[in-house]
PDB file of N, CA and C in Angstrom:
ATOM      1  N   UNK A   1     -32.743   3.164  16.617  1.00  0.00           N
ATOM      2  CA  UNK A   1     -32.683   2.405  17.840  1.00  0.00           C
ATOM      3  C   UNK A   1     -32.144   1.001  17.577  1.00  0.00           C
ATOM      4  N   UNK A   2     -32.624   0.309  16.623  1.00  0.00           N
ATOM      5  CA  UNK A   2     -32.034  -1.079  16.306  1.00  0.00           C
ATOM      6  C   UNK A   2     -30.563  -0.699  15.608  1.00  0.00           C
ATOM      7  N   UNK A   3     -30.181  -0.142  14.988  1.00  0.00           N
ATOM      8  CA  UNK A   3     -28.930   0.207  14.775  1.00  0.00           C
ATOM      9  C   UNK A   3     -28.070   0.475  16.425  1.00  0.00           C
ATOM     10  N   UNK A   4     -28.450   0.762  16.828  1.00  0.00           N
ATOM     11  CA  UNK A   4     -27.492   1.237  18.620  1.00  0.00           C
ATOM     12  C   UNK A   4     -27.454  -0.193  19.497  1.00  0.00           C
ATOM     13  N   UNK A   5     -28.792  -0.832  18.859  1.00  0.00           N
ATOM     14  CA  UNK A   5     -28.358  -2.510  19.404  1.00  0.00           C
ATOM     15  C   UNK A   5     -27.877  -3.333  18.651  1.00  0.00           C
ATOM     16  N   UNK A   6     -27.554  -3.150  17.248  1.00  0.00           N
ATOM     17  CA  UNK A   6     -26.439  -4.303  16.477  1.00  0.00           C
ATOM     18  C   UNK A   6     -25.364  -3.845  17.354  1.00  0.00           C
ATOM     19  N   UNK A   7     -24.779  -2.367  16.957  1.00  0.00           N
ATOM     20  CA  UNK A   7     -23.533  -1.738  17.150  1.00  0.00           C
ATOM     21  C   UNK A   7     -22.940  -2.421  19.106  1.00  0.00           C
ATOM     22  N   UNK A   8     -23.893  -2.477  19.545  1.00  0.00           N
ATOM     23  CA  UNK A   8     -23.893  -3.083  21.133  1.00  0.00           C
ATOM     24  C   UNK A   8     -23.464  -4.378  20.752  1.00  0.00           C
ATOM     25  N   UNK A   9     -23.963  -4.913  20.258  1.00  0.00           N
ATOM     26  CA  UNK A   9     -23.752  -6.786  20.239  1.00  0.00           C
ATOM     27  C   UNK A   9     -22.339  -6.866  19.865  1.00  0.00           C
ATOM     28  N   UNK A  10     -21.728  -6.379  18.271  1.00  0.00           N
ATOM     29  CA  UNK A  10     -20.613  -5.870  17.843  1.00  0.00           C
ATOM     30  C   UNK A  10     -19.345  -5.514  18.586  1.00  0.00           C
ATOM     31  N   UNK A  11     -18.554  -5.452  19.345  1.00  0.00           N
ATOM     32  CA  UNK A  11     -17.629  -5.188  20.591  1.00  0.00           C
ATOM     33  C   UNK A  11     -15.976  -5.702  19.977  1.00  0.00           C
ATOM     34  N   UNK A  12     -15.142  -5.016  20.737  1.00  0.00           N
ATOM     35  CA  UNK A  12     -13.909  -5.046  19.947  1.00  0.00           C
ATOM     36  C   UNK A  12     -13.293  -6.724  19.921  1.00  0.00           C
ATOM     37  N   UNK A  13     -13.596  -7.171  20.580  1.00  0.00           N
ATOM     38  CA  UNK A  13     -13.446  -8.719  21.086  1.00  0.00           C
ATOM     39  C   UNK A  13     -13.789  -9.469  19.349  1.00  0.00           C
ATOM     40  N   UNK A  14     -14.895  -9.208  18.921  1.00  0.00           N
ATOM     41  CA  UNK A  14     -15.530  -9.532  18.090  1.00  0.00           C
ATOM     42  C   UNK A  14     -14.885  -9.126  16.719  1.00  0.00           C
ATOM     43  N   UNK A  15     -14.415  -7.675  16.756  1.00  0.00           N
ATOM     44  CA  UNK A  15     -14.200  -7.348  15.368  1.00  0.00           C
ATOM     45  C   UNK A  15     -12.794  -7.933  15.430  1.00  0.00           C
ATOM     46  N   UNK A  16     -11.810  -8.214  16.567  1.00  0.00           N
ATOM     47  CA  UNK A  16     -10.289  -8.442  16.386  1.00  0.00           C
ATOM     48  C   UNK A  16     -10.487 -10.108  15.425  1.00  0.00           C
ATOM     49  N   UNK A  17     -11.621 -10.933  16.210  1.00  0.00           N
ATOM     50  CA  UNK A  17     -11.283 -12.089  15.830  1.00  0.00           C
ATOM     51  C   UNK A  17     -11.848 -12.436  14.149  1.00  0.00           C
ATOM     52  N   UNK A  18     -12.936 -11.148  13.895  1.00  0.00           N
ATOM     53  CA  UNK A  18     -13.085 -11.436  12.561  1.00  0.00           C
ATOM     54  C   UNK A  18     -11.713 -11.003  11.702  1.00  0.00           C
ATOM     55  N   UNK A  19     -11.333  -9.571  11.993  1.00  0.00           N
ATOM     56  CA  UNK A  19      -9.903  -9.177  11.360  1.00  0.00           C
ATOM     57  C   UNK A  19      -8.580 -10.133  11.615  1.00  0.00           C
ATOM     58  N   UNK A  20      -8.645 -11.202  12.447  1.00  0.00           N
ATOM     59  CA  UNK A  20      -7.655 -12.574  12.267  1.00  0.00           C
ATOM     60  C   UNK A  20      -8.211 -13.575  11.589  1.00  0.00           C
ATOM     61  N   UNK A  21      -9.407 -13.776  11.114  1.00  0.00           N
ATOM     62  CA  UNK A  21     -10.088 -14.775   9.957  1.00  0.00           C
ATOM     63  C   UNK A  21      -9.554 -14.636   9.072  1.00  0.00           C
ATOM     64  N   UNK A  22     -10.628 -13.047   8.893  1.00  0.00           N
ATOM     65  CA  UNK A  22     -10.365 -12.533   7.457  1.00  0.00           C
ATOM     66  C   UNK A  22      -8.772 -13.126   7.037  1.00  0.00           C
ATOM     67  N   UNK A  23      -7.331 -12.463   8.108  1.00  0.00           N
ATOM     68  CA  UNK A  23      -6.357 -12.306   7.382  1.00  0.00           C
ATOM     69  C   UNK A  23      -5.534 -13.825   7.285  1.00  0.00           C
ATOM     70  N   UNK A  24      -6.561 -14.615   8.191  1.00  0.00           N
ATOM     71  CA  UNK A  24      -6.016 -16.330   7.899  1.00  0.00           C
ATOM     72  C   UNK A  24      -6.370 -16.828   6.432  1.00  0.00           C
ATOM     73  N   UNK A  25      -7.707 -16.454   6.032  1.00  0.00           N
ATOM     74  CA  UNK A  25      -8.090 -16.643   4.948  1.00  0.00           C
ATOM     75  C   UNK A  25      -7.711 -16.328   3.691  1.00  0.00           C
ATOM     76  N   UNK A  26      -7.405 -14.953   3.653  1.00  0.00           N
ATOM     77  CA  UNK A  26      -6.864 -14.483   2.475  1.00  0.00           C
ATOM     78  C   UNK A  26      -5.940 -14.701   2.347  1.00  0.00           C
ATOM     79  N   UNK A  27      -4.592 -14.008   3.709  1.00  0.00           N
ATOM     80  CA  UNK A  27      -3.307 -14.210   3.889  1.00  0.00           C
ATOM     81  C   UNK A  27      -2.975 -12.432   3.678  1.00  0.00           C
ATOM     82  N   UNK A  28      -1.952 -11.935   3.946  1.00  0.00           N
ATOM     83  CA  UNK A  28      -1.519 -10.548   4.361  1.00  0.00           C
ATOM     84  C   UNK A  28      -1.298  -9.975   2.717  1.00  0.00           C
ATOM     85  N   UNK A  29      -1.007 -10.747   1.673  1.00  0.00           N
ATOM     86  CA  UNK A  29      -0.556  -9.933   0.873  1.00  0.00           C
ATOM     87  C   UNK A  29      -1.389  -9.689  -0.163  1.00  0.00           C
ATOM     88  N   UNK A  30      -3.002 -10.571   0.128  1.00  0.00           N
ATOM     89  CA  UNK A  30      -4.236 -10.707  -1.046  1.00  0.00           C
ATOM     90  C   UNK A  30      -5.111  -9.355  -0.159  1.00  0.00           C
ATOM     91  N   UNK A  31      -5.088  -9.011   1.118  1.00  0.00           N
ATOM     92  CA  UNK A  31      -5.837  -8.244   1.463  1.00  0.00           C
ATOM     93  C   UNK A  31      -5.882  -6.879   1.065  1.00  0.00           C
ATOM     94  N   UNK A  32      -5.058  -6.111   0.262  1.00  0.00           N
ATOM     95  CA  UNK A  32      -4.503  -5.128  -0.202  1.00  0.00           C
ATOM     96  C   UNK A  32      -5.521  -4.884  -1.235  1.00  0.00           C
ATOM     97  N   UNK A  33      -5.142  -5.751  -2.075  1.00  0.00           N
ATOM     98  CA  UNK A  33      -5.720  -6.326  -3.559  1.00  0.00           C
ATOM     99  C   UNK A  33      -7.341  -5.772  -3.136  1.00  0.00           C
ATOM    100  N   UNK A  34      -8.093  -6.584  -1.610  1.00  0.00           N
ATOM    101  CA  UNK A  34      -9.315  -7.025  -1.768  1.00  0.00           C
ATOM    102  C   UNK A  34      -9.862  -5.469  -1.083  1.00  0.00           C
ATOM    103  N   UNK A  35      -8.946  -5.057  -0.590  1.00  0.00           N
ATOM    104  CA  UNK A  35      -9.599  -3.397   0.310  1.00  0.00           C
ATOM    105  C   UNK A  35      -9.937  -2.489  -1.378  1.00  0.00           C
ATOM    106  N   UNK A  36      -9.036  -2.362  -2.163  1.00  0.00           N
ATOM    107  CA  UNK A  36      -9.027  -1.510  -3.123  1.00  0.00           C
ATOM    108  C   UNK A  36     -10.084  -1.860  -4.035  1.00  0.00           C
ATOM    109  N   UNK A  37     -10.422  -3.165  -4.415  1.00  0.00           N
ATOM    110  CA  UNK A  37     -11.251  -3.009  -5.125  1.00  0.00           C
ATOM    111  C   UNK A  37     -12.690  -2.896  -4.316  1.00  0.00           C
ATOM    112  N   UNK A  38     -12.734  -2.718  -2.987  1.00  0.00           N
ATOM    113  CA  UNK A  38     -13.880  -2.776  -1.805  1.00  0.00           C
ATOM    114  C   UNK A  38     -14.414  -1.444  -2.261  1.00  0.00           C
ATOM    115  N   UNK A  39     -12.763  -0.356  -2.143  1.00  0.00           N
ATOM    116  CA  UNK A  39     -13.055   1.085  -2.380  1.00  0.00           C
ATOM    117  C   UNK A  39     -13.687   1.445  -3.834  1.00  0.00           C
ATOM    118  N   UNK A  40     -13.049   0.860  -4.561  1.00  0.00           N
ATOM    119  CA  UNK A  40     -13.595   1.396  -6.250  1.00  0.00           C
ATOM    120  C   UNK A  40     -15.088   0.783  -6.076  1.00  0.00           C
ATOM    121  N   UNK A  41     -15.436  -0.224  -5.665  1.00  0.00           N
ATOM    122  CA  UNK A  41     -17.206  -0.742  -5.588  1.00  0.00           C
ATOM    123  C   UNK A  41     -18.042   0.763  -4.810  1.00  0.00           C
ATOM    124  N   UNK A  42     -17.450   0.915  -3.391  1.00  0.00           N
ATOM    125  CA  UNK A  42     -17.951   1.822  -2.935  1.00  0.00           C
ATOM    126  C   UNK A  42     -17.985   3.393  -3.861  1.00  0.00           C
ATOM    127  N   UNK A  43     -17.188   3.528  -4.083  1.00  0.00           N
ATOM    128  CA  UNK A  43     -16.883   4.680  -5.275  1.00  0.00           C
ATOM    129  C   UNK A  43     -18.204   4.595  -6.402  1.00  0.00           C
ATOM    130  N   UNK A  44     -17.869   3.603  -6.874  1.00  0.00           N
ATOM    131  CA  UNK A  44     -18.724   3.642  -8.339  1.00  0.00           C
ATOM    132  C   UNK A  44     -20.117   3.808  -7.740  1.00  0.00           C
ATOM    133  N   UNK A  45     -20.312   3.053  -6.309  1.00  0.00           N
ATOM    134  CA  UNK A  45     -21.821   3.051  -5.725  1.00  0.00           C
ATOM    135  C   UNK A  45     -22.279   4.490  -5.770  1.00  0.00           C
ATOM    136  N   UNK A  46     -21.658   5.165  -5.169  1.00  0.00           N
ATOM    137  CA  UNK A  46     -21.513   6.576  -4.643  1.00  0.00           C
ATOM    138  C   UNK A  46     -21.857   7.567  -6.016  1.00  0.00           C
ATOM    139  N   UNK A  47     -21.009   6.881  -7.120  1.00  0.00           N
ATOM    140  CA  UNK A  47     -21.112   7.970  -8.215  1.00  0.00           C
ATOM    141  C   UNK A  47     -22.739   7.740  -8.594  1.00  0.00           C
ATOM    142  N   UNK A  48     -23.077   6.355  -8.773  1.00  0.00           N
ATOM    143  CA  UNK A  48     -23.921   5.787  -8.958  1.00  0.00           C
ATOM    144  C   UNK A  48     -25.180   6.656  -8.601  1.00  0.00           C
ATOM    145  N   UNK A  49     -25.005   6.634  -7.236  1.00  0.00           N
ATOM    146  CA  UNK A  49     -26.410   7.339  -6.583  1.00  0.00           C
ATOM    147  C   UNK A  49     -26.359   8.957  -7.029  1.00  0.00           C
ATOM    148  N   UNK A  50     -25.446   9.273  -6.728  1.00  0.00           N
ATOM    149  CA  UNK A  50     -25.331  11.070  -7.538  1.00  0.00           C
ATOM    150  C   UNK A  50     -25.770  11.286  -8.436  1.00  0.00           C
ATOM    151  N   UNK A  51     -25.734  10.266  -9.268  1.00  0.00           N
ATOM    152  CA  UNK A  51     -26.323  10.429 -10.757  1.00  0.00           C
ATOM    153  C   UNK A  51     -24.914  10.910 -12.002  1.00  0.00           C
ATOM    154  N   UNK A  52     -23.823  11.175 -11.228  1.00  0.00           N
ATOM    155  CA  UNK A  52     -22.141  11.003 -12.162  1.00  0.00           C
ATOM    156  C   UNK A  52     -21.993   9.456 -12.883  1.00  0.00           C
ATOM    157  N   UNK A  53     -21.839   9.450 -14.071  1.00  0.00           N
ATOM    158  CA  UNK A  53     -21.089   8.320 -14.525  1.00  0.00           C
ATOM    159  C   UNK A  53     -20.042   8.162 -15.332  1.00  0.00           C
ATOM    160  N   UNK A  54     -19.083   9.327 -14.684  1.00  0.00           N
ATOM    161  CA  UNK A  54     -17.697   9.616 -15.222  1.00  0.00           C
ATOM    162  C   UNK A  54     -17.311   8.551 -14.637  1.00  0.00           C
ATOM    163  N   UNK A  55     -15.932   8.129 -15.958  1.00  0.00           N
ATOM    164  CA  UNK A  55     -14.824   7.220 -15.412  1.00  0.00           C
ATOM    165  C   UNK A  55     -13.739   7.331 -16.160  1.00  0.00           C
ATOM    166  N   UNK A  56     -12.855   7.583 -15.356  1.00  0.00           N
ATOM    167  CA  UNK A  56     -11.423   8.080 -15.482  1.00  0.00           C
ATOM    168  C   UNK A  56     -10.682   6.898 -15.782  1.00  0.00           C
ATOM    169  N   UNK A  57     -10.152   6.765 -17.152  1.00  0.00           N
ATOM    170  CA  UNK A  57      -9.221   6.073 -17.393  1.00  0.00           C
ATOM    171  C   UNK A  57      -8.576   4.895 -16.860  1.00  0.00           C
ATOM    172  N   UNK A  58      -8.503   3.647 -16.828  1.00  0.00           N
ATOM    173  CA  UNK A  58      -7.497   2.894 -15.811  1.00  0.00           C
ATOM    174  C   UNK A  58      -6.202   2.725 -16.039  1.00  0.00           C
ATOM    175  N   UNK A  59      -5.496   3.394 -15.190  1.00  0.00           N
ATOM    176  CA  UNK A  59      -3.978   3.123 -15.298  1.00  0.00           C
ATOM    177  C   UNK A  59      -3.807   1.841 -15.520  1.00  0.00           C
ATOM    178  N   UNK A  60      -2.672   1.049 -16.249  1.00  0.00           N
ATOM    179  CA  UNK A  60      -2.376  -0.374 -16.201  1.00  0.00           C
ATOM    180  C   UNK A  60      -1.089  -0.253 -15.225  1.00  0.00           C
ATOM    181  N   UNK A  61      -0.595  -1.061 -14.549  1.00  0.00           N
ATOM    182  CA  UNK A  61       0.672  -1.038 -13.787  1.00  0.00           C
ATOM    183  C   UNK A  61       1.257  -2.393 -14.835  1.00  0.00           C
ATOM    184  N   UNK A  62       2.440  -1.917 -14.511  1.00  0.00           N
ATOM    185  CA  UNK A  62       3.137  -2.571 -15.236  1.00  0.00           C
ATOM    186  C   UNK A  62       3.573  -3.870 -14.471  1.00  0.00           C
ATOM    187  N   UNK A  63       4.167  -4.916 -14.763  1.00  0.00           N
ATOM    188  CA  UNK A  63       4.140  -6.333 -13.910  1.00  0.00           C
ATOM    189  C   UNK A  63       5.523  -5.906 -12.776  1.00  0.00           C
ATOM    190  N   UNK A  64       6.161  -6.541 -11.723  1.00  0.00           N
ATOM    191  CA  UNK A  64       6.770  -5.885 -11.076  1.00  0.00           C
ATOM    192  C   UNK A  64       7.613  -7.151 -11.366  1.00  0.00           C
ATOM    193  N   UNK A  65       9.105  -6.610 -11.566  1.00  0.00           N
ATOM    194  CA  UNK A  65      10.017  -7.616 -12.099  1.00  0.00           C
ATOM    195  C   UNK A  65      10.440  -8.070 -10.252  1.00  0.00           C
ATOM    196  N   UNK A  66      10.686  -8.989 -10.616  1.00  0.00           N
ATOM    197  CA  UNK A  66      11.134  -9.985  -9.298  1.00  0.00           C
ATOM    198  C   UNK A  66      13.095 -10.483  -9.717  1.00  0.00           C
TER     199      UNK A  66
END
């Protein structure tokens, strides 16, 4: 029930102007960067709770010539 009244308060009005903060703050080309490592946190959480603590290798990328 208290979850159905955050989600109420919450309204699209609200999430547009946090998603124009956010992307004032960071700027368009750091947000990429900050989603992926959002996902690998959530990931590892996830393996975490399963009780898995495989980890697959990290690719290195190579620097991107300009």
């Amino acid at each position: 029930m208290i979850n159905s009244i955050i989600l109420g308060i919450v309204g699209a009005p609200e999430i547009i102007v946090i998603l124009v903060v956010v992307l004032l703050l960071f700027g368009g080309k750091k947000i990429p960067e900050l989603m992926k490592g959002f996902g690998q946190g959530i990931k590892e959480f996830k393996n975490g709770m399963n009780g898995t603590d495989e980890k697959k290798p990290e690719v290195k990328e190579e620097p991107k010539k300009n």
